[in-house]
Protein backbone atom coordinates (compact mmCIF):
# COMPACT_ATOMS: atom_id res chain seq x y z
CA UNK A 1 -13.47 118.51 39.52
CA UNK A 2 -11.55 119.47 42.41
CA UNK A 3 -9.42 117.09 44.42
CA UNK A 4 -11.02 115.98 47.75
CA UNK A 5 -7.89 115.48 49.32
CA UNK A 6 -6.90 119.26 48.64
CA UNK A 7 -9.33 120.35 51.49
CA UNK A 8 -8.22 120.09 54.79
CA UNK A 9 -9.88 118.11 57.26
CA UNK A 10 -9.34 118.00 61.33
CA UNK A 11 -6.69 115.67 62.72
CA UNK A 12 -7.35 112.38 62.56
CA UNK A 13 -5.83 109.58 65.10
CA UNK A 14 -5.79 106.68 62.78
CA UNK A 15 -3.14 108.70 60.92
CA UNK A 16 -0.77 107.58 63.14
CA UNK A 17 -1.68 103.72 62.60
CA UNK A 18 -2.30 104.12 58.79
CA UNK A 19 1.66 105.35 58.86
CA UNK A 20 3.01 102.77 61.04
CA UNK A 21 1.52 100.22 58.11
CA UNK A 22 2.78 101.98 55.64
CA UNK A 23 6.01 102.42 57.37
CA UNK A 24 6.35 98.86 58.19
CA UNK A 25 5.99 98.10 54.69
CA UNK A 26 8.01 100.25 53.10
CA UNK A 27 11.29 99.35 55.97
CA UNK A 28 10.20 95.59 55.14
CA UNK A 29 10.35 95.72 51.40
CA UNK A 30 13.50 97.94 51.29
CA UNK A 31 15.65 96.64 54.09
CA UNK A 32 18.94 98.28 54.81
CA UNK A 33 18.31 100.41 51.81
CA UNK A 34 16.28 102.77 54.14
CA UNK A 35 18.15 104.09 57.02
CA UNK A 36 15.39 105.56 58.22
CA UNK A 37 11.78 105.55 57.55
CA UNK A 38 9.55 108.64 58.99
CA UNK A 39 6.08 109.81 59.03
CA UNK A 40 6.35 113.77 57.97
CA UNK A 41 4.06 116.63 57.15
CA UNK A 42 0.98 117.60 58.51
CA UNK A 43 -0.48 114.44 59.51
CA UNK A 44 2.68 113.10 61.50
CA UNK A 45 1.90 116.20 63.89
CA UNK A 46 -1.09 115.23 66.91
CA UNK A 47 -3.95 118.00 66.96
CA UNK A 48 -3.15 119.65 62.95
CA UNK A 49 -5.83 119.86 60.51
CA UNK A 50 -4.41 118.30 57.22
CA UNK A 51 -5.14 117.32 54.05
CA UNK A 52 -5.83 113.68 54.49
CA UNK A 53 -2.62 112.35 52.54
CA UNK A 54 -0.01 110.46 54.89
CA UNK A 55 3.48 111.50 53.74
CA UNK A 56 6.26 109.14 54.08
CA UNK A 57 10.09 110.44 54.31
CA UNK A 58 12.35 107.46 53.26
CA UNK A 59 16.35 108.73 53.96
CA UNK A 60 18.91 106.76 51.77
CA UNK A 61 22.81 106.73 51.26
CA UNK A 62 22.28 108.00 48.05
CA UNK A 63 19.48 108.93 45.75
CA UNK A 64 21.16 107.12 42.64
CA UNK A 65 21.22 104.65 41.43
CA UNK A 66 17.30 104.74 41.87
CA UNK A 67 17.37 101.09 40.83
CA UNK A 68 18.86 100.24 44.69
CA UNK A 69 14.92 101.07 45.91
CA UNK A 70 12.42 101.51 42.72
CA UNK A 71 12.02 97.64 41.96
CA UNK A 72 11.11 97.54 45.38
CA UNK A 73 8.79 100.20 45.96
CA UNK A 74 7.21 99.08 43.13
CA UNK A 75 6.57 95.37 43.92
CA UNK A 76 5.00 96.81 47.08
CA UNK A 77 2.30 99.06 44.75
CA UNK A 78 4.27 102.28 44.49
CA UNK A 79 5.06 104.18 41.48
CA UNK A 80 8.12 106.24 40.96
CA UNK A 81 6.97 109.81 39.66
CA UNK A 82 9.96 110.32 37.55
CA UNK A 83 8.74 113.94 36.18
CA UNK A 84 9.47 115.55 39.73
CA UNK A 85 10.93 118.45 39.59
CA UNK A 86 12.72 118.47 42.88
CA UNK A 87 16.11 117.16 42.32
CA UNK A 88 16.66 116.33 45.67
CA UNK A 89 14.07 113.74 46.36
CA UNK A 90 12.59 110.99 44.81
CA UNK A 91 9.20 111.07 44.62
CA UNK A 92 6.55 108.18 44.67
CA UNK A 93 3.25 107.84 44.74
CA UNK A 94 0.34 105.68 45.73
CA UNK A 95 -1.20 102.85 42.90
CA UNK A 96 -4.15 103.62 41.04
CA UNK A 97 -7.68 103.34 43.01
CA UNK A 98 -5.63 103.54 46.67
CA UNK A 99 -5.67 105.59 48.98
CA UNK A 100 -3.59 109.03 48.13
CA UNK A 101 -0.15 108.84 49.85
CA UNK A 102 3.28 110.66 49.33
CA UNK A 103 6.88 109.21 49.78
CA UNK A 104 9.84 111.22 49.59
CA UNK A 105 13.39 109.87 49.43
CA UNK A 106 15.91 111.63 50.46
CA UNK A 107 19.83 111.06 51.20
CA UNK A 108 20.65 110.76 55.14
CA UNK A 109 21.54 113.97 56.64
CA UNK A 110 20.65 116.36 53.31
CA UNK A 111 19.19 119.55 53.70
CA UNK A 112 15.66 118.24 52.82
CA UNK A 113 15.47 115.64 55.05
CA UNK A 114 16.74 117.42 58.01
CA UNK A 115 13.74 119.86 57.18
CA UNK A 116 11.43 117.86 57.22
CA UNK A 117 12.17 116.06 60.14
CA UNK A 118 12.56 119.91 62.12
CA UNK A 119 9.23 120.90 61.03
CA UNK A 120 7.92 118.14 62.04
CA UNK A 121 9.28 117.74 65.50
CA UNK A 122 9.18 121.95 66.00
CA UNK A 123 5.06 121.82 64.90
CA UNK A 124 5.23 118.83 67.80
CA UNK A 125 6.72 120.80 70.39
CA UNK A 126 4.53 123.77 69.56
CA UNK A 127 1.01 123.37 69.13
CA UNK A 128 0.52 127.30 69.12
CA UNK A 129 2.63 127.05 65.71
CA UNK A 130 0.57 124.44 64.22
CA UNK A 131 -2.42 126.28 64.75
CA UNK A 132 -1.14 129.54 63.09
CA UNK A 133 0.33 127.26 59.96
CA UNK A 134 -3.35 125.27 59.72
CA UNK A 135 -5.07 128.98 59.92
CA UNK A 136 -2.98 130.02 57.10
CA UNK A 137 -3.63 126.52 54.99
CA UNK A 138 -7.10 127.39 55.33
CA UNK A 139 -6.93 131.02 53.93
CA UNK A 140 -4.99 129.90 51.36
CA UNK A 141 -7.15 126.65 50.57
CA UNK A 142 -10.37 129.24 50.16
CA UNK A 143 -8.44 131.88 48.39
CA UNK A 144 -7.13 128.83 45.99
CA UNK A 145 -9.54 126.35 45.63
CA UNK A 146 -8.96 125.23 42.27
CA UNK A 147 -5.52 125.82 42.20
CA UNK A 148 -3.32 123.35 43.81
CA UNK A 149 0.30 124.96 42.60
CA UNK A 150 -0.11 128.20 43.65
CA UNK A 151 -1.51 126.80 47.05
CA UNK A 152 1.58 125.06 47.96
CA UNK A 153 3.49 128.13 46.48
CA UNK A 154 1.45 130.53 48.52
CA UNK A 155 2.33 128.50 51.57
CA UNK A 156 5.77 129.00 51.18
CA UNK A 157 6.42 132.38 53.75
CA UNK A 158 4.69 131.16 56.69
CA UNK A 159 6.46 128.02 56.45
CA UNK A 160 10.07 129.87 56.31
CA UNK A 161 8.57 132.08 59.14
CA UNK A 162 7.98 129.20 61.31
CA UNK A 163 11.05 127.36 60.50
CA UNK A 164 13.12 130.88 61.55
CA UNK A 165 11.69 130.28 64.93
CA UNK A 166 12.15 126.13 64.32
CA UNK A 167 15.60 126.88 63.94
CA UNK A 168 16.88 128.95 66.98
CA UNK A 169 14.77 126.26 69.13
CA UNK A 170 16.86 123.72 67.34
CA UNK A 171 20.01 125.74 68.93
CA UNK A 172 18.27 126.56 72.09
CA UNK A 173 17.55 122.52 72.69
CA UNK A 174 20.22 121.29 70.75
CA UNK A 175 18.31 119.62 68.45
CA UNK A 176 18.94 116.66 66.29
CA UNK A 177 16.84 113.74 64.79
CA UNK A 178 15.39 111.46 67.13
CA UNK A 179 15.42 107.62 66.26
CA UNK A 180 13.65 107.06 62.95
CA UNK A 181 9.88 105.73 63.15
CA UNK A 182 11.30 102.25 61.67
């Protein structure tokens, strides 16, 4: 059976409040540990068909020890997905039976987070661009129903195409993070 949150489904408004919960939470039970706590992908961006999955960019001094921020992501009904393959996040995931949810923590300032948070804000300050990423989400979502990996592997050009153009508006503006959601 396929996922239902694999399909995309038109923006939603109470996004923005079910991330400002989360957030809250999250900037509550770590503390200082998170230096900043942002609402990324898709459904951080006003107007964007998305899969219906909030996902949560935590930025930290330092990914290790993961001790400084697992006990507490945990208390508050998080679990650490330690088989991630991407070395430059840690990766945790909503409790069994809640709603589906994504939190990625990076280091301050890393490549990954800076990403993120360009997409993001670029996809914000373009609407045209959001449109011609959700198009291509779409294709891929029909051409890939069934398989999730080579989805998000599939997505991969348009999202370098559109971060080409992210990144000489980032020159153009002089672009740089904006204070962090909490």
């Amino acid at each position: 059976m396929t996922d239902h949150t694999f399909y995309l489904v038109p923006y939603d408004p109470d996004w923005k409040r079910e991330f400002a919960e989360l957030g809250a939470r999250i900037k509550h039970a770590l503390g200082d540990t998170a230096l900043r706590v942002d609402h990324i992908g898709s459904t951080s961006v006003a107007g964007l068909a998305a899969k219906p999955i909030i996902d949560v960019q935590v930025s930290v001094a330092s990914l290790e020890p993961v001790e400084l921020y697992k006990p507490q992501m945990e208390a508050i009904g998080f679990i650490h997905r330690a088989d991630n393959e991407e070395l430059t996040k840690r990766y945790f995931r909503e409790s069994p039976g809640e709603k589906r949810v994504h939190i990625h923590i990076r280091e301050k300032g890393s490549f990954g987070e800076q990403f993120a948070l360009l997409f993001r804000d670029y996809l914000r300050e373009h609407p045209d661009e959001g449109q011609i990423y959700a198009a291509e989400k779409q294709r891929l979502m029909l051409l890939y129903p069934n398989e999730r990996q080579k989805y998000v592997e599939e997505k991969e050009p348009v999202i370098w195409e559109i971060m080409r153009r992210a990144s000489r508006w980032s020159q153009r503006v002089g672009w740089k993070p904006g204070p962090a959601d909490y």
